[in-house]
Protein backbone atom coordinates (compact mmCIF):
# COMPACT_ATOMS: atom_id res chain seq x y z
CA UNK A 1 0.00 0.00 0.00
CA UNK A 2 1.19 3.41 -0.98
CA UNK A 3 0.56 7.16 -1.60
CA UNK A 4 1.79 8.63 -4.56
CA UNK A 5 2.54 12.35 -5.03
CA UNK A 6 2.82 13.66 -8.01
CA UNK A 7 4.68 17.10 -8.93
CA UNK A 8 2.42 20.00 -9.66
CA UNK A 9 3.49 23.80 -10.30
CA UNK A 10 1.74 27.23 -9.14
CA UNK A 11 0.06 28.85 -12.03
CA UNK A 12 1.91 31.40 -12.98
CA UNK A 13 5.18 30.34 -11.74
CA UNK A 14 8.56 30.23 -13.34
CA UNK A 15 8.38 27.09 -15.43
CA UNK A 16 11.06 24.41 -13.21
CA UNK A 17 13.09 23.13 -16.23
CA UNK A 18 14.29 27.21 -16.51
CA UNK A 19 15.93 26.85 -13.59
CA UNK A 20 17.32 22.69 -12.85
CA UNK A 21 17.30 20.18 -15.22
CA UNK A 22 14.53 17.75 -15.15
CA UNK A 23 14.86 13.83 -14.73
CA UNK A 24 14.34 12.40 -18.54
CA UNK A 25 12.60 9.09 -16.89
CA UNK A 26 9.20 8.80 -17.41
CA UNK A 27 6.63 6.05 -15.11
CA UNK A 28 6.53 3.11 -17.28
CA UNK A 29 3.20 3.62 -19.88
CA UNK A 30 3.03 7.33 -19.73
CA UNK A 31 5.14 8.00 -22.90
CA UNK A 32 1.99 9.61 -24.70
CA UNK A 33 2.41 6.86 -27.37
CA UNK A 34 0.57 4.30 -24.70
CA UNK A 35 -1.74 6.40 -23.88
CA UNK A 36 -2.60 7.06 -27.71
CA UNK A 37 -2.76 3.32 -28.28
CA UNK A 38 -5.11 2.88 -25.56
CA UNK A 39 -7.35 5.34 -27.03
CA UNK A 40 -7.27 4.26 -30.68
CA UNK A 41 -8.10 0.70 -28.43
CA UNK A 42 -11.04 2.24 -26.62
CA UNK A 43 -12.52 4.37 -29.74
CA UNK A 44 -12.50 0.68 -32.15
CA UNK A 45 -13.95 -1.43 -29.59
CA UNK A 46 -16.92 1.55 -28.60
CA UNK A 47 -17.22 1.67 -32.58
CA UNK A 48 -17.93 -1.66 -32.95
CA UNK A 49 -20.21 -1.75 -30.10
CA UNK A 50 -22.65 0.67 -31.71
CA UNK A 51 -22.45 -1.05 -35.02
CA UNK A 52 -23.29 -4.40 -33.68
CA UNK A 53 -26.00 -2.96 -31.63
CA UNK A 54 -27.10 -1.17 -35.09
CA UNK A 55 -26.89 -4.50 -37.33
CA UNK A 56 -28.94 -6.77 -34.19
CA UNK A 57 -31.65 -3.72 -33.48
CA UNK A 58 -32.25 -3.38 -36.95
CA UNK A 59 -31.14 -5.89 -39.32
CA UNK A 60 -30.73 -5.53 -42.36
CA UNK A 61 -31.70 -2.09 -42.57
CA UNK A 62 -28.73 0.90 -43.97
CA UNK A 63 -29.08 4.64 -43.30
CA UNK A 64 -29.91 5.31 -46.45
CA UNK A 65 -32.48 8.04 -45.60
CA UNK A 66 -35.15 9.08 -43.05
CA UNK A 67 -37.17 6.37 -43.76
CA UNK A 68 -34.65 3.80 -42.76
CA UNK A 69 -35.22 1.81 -39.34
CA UNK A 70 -32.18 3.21 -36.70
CA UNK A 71 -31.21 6.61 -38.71
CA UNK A 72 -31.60 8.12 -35.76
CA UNK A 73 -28.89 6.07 -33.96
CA UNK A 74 -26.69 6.33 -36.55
CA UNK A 75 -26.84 9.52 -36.47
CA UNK A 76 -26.56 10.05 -32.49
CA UNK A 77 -23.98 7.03 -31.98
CA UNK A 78 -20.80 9.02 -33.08
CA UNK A 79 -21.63 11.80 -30.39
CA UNK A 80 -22.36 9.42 -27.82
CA UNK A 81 -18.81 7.50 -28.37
CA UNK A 82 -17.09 11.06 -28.61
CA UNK A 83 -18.34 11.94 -25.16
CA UNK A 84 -17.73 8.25 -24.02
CA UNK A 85 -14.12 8.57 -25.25
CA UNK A 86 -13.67 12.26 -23.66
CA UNK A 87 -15.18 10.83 -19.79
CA UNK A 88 -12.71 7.91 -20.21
CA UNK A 89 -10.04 10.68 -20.43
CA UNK A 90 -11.71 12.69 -17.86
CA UNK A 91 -11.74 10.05 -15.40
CA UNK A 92 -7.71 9.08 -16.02
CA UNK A 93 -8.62 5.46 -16.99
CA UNK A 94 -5.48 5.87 -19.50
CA UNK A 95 -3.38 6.90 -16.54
CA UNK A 96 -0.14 5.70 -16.20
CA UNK A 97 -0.52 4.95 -12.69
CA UNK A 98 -3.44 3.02 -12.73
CA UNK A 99 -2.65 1.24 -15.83
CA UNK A 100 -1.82 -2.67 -15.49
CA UNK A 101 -2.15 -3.70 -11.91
CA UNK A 102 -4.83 -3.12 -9.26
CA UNK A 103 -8.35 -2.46 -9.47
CA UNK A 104 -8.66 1.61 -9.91
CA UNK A 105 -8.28 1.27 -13.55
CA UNK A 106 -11.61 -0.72 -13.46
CA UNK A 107 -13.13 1.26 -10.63
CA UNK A 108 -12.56 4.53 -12.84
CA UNK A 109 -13.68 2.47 -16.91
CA UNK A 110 -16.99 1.40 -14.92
CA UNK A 111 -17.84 4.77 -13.83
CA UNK A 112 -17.24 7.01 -16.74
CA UNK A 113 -19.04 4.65 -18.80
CA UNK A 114 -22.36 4.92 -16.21
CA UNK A 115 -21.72 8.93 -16.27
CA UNK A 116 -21.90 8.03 -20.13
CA UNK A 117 -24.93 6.38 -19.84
CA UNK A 118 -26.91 8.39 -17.08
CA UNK A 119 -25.33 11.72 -19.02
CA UNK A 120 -27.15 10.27 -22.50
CA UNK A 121 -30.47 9.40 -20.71
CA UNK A 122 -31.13 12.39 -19.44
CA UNK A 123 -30.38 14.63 -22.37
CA UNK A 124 -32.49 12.53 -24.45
CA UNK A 125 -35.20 12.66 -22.09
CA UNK A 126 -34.56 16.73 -21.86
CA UNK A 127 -34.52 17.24 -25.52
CA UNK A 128 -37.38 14.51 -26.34
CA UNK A 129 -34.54 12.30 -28.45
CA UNK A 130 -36.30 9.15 -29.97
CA UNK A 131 -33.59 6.49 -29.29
CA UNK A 132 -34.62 2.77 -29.93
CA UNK A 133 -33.95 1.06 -26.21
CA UNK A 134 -33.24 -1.90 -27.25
CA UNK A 135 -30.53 -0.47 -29.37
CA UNK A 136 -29.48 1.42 -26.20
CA UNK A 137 -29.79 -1.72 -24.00
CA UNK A 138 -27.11 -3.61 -26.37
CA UNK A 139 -24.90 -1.12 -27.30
CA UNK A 140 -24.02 0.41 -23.56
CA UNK A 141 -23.66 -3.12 -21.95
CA UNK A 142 -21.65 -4.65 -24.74
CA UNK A 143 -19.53 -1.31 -24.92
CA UNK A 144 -18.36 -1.94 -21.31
CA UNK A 145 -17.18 -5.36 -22.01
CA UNK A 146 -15.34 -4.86 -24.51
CA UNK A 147 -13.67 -1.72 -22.82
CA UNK A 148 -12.73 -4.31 -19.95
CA UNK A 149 -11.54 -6.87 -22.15
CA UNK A 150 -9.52 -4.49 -24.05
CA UNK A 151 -7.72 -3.16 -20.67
CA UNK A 152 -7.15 -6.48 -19.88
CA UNK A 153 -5.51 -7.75 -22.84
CA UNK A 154 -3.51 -4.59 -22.61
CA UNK A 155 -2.48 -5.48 -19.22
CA UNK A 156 -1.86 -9.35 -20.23
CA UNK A 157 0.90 -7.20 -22.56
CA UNK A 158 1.86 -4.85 -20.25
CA UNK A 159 2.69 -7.26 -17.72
CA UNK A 160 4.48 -9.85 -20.07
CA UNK A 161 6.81 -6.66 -21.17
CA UNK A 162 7.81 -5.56 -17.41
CA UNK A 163 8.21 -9.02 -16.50
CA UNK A 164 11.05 -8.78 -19.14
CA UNK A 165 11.70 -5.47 -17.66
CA UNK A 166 10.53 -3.47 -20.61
CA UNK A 167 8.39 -0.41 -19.61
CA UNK A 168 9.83 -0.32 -15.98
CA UNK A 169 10.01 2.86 -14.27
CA UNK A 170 12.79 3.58 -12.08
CA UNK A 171 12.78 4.18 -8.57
CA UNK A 172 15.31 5.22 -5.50
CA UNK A 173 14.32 3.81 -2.32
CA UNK A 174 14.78 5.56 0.76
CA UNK A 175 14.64 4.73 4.37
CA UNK A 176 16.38 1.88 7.21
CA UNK A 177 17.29 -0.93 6.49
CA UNK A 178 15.16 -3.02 7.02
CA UNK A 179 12.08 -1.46 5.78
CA UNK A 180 14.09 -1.09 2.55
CA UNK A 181 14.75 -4.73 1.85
CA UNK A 182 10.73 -5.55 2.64
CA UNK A 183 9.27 -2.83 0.12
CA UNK A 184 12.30 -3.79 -2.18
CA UNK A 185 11.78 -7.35 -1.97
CA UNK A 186 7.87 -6.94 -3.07
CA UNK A 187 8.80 -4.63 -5.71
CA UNK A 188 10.88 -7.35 -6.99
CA UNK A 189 9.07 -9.54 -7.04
CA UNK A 190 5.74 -7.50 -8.37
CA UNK A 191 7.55 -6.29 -11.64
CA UNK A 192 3.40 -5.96 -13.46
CA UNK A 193 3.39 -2.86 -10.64
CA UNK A 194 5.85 -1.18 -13.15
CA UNK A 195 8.46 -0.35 -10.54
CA UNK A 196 12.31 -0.92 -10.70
CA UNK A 197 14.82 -0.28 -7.85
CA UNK A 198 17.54 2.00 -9.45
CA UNK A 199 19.37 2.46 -5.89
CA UNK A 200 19.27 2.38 -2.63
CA UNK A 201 19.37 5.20 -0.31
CA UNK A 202 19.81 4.63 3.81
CA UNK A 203 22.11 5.80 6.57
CA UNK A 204 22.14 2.54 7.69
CA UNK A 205 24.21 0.44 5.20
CA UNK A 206 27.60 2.16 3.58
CA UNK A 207 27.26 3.42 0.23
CA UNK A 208 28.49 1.09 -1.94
CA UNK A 209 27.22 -1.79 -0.51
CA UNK A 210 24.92 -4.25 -2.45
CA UNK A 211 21.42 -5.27 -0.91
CA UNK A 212 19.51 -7.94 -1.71
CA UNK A 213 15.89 -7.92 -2.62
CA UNK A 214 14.82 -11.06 -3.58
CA UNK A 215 15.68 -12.38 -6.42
CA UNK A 216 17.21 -8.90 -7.22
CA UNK A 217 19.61 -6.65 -6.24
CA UNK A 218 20.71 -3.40 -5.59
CA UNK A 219 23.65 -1.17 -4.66
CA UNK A 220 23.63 2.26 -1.49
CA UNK A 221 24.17 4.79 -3.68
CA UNK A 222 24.37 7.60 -0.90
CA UNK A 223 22.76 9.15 2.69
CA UNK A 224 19.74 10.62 3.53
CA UNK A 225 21.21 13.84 3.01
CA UNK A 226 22.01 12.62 -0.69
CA UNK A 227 18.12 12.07 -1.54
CA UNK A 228 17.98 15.28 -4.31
CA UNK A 229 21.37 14.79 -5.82
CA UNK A 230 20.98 10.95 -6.48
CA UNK A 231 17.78 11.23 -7.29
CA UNK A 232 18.84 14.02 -10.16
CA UNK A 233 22.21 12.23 -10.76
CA UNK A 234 20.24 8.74 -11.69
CA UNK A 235 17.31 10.67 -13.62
CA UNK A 236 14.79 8.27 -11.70
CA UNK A 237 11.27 9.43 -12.10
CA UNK A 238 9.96 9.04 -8.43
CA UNK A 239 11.54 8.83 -4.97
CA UNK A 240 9.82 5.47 -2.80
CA UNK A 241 10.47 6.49 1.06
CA UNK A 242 9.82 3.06 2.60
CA UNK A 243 8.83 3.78 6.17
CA UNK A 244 9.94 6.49 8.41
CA UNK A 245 13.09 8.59 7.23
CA UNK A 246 15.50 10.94 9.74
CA UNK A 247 14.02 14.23 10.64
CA UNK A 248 10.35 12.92 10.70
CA UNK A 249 7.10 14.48 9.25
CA UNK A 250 8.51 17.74 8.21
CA UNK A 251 11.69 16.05 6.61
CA UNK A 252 9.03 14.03 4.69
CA UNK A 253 6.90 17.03 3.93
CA UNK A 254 10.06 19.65 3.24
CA UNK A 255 11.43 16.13 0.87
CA UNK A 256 8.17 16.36 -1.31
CA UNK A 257 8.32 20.12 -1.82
CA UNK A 258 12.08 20.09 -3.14
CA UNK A 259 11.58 16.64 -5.26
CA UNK A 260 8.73 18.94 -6.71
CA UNK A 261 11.26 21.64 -8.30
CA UNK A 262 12.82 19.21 -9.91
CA UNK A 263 9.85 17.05 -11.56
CA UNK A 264 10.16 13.69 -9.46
CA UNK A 265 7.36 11.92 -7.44
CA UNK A 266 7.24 11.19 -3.99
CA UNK A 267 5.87 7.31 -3.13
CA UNK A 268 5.27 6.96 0.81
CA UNK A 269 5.01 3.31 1.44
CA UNK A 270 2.45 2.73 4.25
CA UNK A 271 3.56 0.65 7.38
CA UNK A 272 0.09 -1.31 6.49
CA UNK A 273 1.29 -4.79 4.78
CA UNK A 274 -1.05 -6.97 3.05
CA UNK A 275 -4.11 -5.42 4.05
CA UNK A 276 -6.67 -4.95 1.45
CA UNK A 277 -7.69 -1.41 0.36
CA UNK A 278 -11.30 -2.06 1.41
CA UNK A 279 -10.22 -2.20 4.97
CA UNK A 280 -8.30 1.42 5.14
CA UNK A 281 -10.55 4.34 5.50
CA UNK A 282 -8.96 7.57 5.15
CA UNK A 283 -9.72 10.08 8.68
CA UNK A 284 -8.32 13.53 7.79
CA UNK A 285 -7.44 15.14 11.50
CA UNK A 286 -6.85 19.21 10.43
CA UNK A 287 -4.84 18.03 7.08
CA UNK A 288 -3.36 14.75 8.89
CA UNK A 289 -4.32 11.71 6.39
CA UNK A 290 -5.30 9.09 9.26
CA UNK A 291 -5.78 5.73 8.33
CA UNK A 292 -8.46 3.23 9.74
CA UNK A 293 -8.01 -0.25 9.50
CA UNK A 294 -11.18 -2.23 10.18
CA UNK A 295 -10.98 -5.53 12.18
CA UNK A 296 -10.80 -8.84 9.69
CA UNK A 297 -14.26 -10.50 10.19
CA UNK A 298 -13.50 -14.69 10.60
CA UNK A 299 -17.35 -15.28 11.17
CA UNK A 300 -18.48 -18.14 8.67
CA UNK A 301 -20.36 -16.45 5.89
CA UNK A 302 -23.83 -17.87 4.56
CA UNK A 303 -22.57 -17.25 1.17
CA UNK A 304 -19.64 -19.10 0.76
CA UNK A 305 -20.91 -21.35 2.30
CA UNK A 306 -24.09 -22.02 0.09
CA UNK A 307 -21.25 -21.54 -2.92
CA UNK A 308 -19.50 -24.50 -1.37
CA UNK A 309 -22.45 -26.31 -1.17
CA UNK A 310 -23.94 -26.01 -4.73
CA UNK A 311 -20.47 -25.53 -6.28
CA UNK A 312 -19.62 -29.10 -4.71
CA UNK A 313 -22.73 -30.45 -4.99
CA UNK A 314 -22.60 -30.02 -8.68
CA UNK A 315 -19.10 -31.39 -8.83
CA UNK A 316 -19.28 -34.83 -7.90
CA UNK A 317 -22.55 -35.22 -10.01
CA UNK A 318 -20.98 -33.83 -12.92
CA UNK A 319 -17.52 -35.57 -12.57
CA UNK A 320 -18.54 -38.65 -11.51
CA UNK A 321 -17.93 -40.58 -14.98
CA UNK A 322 -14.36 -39.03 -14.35
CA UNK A 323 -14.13 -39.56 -11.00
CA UNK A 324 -14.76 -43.15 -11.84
CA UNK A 325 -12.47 -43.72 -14.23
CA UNK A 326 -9.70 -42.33 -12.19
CA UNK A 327 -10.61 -44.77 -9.60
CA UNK A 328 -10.21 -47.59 -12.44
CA UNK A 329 -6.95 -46.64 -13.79
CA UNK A 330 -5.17 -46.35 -9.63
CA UNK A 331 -7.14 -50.36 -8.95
CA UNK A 332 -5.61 -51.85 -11.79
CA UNK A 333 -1.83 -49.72 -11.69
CA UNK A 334 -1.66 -51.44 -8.33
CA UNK A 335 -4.42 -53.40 -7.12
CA UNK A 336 -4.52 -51.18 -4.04
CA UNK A 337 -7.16 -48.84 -2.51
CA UNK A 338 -8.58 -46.35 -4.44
CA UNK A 339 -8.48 -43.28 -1.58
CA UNK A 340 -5.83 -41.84 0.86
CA UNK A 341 -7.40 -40.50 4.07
CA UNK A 342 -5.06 -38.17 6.40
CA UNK A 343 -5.30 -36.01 9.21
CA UNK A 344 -5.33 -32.42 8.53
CA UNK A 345 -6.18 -29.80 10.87
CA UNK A 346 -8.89 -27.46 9.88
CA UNK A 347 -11.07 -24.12 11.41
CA UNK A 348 -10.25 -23.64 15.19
CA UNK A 349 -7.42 -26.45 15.34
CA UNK A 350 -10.19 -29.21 14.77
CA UNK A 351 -8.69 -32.15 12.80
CA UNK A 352 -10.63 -33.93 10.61
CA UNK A 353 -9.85 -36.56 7.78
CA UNK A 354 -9.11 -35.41 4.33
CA UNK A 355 -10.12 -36.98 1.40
CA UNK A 356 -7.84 -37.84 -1.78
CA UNK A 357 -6.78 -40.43 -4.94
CA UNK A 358 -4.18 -42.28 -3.74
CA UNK A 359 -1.13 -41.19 -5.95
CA UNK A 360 1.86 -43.71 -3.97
CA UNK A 361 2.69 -46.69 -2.67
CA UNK A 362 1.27 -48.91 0.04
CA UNK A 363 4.30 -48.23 2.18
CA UNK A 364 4.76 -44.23 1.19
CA UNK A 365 4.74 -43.24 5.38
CA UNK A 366 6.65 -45.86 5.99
CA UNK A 367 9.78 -44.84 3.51
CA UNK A 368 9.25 -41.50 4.43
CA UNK A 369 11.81 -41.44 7.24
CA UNK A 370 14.44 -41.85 4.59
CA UNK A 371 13.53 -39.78 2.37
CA UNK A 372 14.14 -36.90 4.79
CA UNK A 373 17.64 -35.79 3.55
CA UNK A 374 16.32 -35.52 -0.14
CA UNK A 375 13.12 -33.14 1.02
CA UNK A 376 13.17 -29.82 -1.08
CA UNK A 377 9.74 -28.73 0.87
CA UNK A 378 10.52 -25.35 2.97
CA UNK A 379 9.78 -25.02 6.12
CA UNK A 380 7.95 -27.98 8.04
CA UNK A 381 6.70 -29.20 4.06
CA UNK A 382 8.16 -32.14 2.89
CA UNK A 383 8.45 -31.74 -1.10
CA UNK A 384 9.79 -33.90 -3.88
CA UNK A 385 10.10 -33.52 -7.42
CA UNK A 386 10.59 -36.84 -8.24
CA UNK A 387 9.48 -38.62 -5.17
CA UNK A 388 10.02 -42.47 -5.99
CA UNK A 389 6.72 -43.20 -3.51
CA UNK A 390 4.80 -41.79 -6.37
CA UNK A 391 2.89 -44.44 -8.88
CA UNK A 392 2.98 -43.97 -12.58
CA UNK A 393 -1.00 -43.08 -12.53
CA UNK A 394 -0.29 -41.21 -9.38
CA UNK A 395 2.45 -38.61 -11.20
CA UNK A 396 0.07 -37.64 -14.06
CA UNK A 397 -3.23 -37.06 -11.20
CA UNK A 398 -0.56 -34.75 -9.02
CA UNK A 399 0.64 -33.11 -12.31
CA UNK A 400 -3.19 -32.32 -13.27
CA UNK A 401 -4.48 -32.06 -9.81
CA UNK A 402 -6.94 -34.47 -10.22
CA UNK A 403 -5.90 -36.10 -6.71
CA UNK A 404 -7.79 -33.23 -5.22
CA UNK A 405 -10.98 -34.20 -6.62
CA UNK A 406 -12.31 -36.08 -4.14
CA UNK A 407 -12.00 -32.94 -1.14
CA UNK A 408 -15.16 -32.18 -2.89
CA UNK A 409 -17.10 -34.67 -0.41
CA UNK A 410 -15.02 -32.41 2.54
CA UNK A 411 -15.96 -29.56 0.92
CA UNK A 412 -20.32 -31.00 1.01
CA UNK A 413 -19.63 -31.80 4.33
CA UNK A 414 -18.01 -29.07 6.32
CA UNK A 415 -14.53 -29.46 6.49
CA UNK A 416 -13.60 -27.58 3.69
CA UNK A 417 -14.37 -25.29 1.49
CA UNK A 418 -13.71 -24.58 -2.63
CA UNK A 419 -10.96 -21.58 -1.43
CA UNK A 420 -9.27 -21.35 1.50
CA UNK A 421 -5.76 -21.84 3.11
CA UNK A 422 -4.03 -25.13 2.44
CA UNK A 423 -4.84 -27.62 5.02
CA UNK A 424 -1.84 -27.69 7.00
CA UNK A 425 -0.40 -31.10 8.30
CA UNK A 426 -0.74 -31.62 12.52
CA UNK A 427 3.46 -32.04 12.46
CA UNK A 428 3.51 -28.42 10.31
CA UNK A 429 1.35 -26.76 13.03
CA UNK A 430 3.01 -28.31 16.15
CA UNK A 431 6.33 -26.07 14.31
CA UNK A 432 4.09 -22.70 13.34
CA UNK A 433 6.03 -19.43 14.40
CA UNK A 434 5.10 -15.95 14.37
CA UNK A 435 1.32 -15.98 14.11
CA UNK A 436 1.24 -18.88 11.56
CA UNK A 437 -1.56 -20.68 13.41
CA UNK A 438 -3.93 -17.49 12.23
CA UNK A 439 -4.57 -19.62 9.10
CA UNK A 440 -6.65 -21.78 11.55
CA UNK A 441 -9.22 -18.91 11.78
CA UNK A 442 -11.01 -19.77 8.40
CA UNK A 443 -11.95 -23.03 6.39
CA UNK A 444 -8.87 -24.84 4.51
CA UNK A 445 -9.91 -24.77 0.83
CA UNK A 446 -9.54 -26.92 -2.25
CA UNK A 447 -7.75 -23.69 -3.83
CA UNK A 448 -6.31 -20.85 -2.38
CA UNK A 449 -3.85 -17.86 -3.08
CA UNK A 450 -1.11 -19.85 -2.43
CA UNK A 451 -1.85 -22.35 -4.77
CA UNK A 452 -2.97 -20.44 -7.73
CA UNK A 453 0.74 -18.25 -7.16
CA UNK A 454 3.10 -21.14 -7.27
CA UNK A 455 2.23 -24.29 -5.20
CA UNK A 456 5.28 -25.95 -4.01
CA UNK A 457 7.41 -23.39 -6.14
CA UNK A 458 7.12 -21.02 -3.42
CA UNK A 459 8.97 -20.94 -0.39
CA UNK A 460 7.25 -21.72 3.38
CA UNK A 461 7.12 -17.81 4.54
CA UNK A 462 5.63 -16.83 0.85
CA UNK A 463 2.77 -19.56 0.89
CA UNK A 464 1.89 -18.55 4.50
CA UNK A 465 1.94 -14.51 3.71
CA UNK A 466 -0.27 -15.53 0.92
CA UNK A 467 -2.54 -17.33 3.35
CA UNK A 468 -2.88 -15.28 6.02
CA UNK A 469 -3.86 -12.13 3.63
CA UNK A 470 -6.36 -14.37 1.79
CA UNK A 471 -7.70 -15.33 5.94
CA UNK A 472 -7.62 -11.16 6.57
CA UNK A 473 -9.27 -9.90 3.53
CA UNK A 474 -11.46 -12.56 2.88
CA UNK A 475 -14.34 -11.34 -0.05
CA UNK A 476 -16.57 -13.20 -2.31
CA UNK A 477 -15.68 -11.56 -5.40
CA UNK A 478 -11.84 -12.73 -4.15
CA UNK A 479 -12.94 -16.54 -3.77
CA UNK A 480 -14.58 -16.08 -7.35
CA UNK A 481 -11.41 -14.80 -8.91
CA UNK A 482 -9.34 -17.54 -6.95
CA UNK A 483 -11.24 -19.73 -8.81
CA UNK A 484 -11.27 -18.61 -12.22
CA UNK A 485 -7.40 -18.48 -11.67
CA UNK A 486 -7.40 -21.92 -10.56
CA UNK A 487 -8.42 -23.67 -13.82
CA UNK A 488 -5.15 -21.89 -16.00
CA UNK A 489 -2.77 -22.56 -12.87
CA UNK A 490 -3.89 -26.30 -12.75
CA UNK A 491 -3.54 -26.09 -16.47
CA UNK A 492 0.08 -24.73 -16.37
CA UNK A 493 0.76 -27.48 -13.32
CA UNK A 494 3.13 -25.15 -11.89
CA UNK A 495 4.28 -26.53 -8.63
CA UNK A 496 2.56 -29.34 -8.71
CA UNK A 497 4.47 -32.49 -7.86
């Protein structure tokens, strides 16, 4: 979480570049050529919006004249996309900062299109405009969605290009120490949020030094003090102070001012980590930018639970031919049982017995004790990639998750749910440290953020930060898009072995 502020000049002050040079970096997307691709985006897909809502409304019919059907909205539908295109400008959906990661960019499409909307109904009904509703009804809707598929593919782009570090913008970090290698390390590893540590700047470490950040890394290019010249010297576009810098409040304040002459941003990283925005409610005390952070709520919700219900209900009818068949193929690979039952422990600490396809041998807990010096699991996991417990029909169900079918009967029954935190093992929570066992607060899931980022490809203290801000900022519309990203990361099997 962060606050961004941007550089703005008096009217009628000495333009800055007159007087100090002005960093040539620009935030990654605002060269005006992406924003002028966006809009040639957004004016084809609005265009053919009203000329599919045209061709269904009235078939077969051409302006040719008054007396063809829809003249009217032929007629109307270029001013209504020209004052659809100038609100989506208006409302800085083609902002650089909002562009490729987070849900603002969204936020800000969906409400300049209902301005759009509510703006064209009421000057028809003012000026007693005869447009067809139906034609309205298919060309407003269908307009939207292809404005949000549009972004998205744009972001799908966007994202693929900064994750080759294309379209980066570059960044010094400020601050201690430690709050410098957390921000940097999710920077790192967040390249989609367009952000690229150019140096490091702390009192704490000696210039010259290189800091890790993850799987990056970066050098102490200077002191507090040194803020303004390196930033100028390195021609990044923005400053990031990560947590509290010497001199307090009115350092921070006096820091913005003079970053201000000389065109770069100012990025305050909030002390907040993984909390949802949802939860933070600005409280301005005379000009002081409080922030309220409302209590998780860990009650069990009707709705997911009736989504459980019908979503697993529906399940094992529908895959029960495959469900079957899978049951077929692991009888005759080894003439043993069809389903592994273990203990996992669930809401509150409760245990109760999960439900799976076997996928190894009869003796796989026995062998396990030697086995030990090969694991590659972090933490208290125990991980193989080529475990030699696994069966030949038990590889290709862990490689396609379809092991995990059967938690759908844990899932009917209580015990689960569709998305939640993995269940843990009892050995892995007899080991949790450092509020670990807060996973317990919610329903273990089928799917969950940890396993649609990476599965086993992600270390112990990732999968559980993952958890635990799925268990804080639990929402529907999160457990929905947890599982639309399940089906491409079971797809991709990445992690899963």
């Amino acid at each position: 979480m962060s606050l961004t502020i941007r550089p703005t000049r008096p009217v009628g002050s000495v333009p800055l570049s007159a007087t100090r040079p002005v960093p040539t970096a620009a935030p990654a997307g605002a060269r005006p050529g992406f924003a002028r691709a966006v809009a040639a985006l957004d004016l084809a897909v609005l265009l053919l919006a009203f000329l599919a809502a045209h061709v269904v409304r009235f078939p077969g019919e051409l302006p040719a004249g008054s007396a063809a059907a829809g003249w009217m909205e032929f007629v109307v539908a270029p001013a209504i996309v020209l004052v659809w295109m100038s609100l989506l400008s208006t409302f800085g959906t083609r902002n650089a900062r909002v562009a490729g990661v987070g849900n603002d960019e969204y936020r800000r499409l969906v409400t300049a299109s209902l301005v759009t909307g509510a703006g064209v109904a009421m000057v028809a009904y003012a000026v007693q405009l005869d447009i067809a509703r139906g034609y309205v009804a298919i060309a407003f809707p269908l307009g939207l969605a292809l404005l949000v598929t549009e972004r998205k593919v744009v972001r799908t782009v966007l994202a693929r290009r900064r994750r080759r570090g294309e379209r980066l913008q570059d960044v010094l970090l400020v601050g201690d120490a430690e709050d410098v290698r957390y921000v940097g390390r999710r920077i790192a590893a967040t390249p989609v949020a367009g952000y690229r540590v150019a140096g490091i700047v702390t009192d704490c470490v000696s210039v010259g030094s290189t800091v890790e950040l993850g799987a990056a890394c970066s050098s102490v290019v200077g002191g507090i003090d040194d803020v303004l010249d390196r930033a100028q010297a390195i021609g990044v576009s923005a400053v990031v102070v990560a947590g509290a810098i010497r001199g307090g409040h009115e350092r921070l304040r006096r820091l913005g001012w003079q970053l201000e002459e000389r065109g770069v941003e100012l990025v305050v990283s909030s002390p907040l980590a993984d909390i949802a925005a949802g939860r933070v409610h600005e409280r301005p005390v005379d000009g002081l930018p409080l922030m309220h952070v409302e209590t998780p709520d860990y009650r069990r919700r009707f709705g997911k639970r009736l989504l459980d219900v019908v979503g697993a209900g529906l399940g094992l009818v529908l895959l029960a031919p495959m469900l079957a068949a899978v049951a077929v193929l692991i009888r005759l690979d080894d003439r043993g049982p069809v389903f592994f039952r273990q203990t996992r422990v669930g809401r509150g600490g409760q245990d109760f017995s999960i439900l799976k396809f076997r996928t190894m041998c009869l003796d796989a807990e026995a062998r396990m004790a030697e086995l030990e010096a090969s694991n590659e699991g972090a933490g208290p996991l125990f991980k193989m990639r080529d475990d030699p417990r696994v069966t030949r029909v038990g590889a290709f169900l862990r490689k396609t998750s379809l092991d995990e079918l059967p938690q759908l009967w844990n899932v009917l029954t209580g015990s689960m749910s569709l998305v939640g935190p993995r269940p843990a093992l009892p050995r892995e929570v007899a080991v949790y440290e450092d509020f670990a066992d807060r996973r317990l607060l919610v329903t273990p899931g089928i799917t969950g953020l940890w396993q649609v980022s990476g599965r086993s490809d992600l270390d112990w203290a990732e999968g559980v930060r993952l958890d635990l801000h799925y268990v804080e900022n639990w929402s529907f519309l999160h457990d929905l898009v947890i599982l639309a990203r399940t089906i491409p990361s079971v797809l991709r099997s990445r992690g899963a072995y």
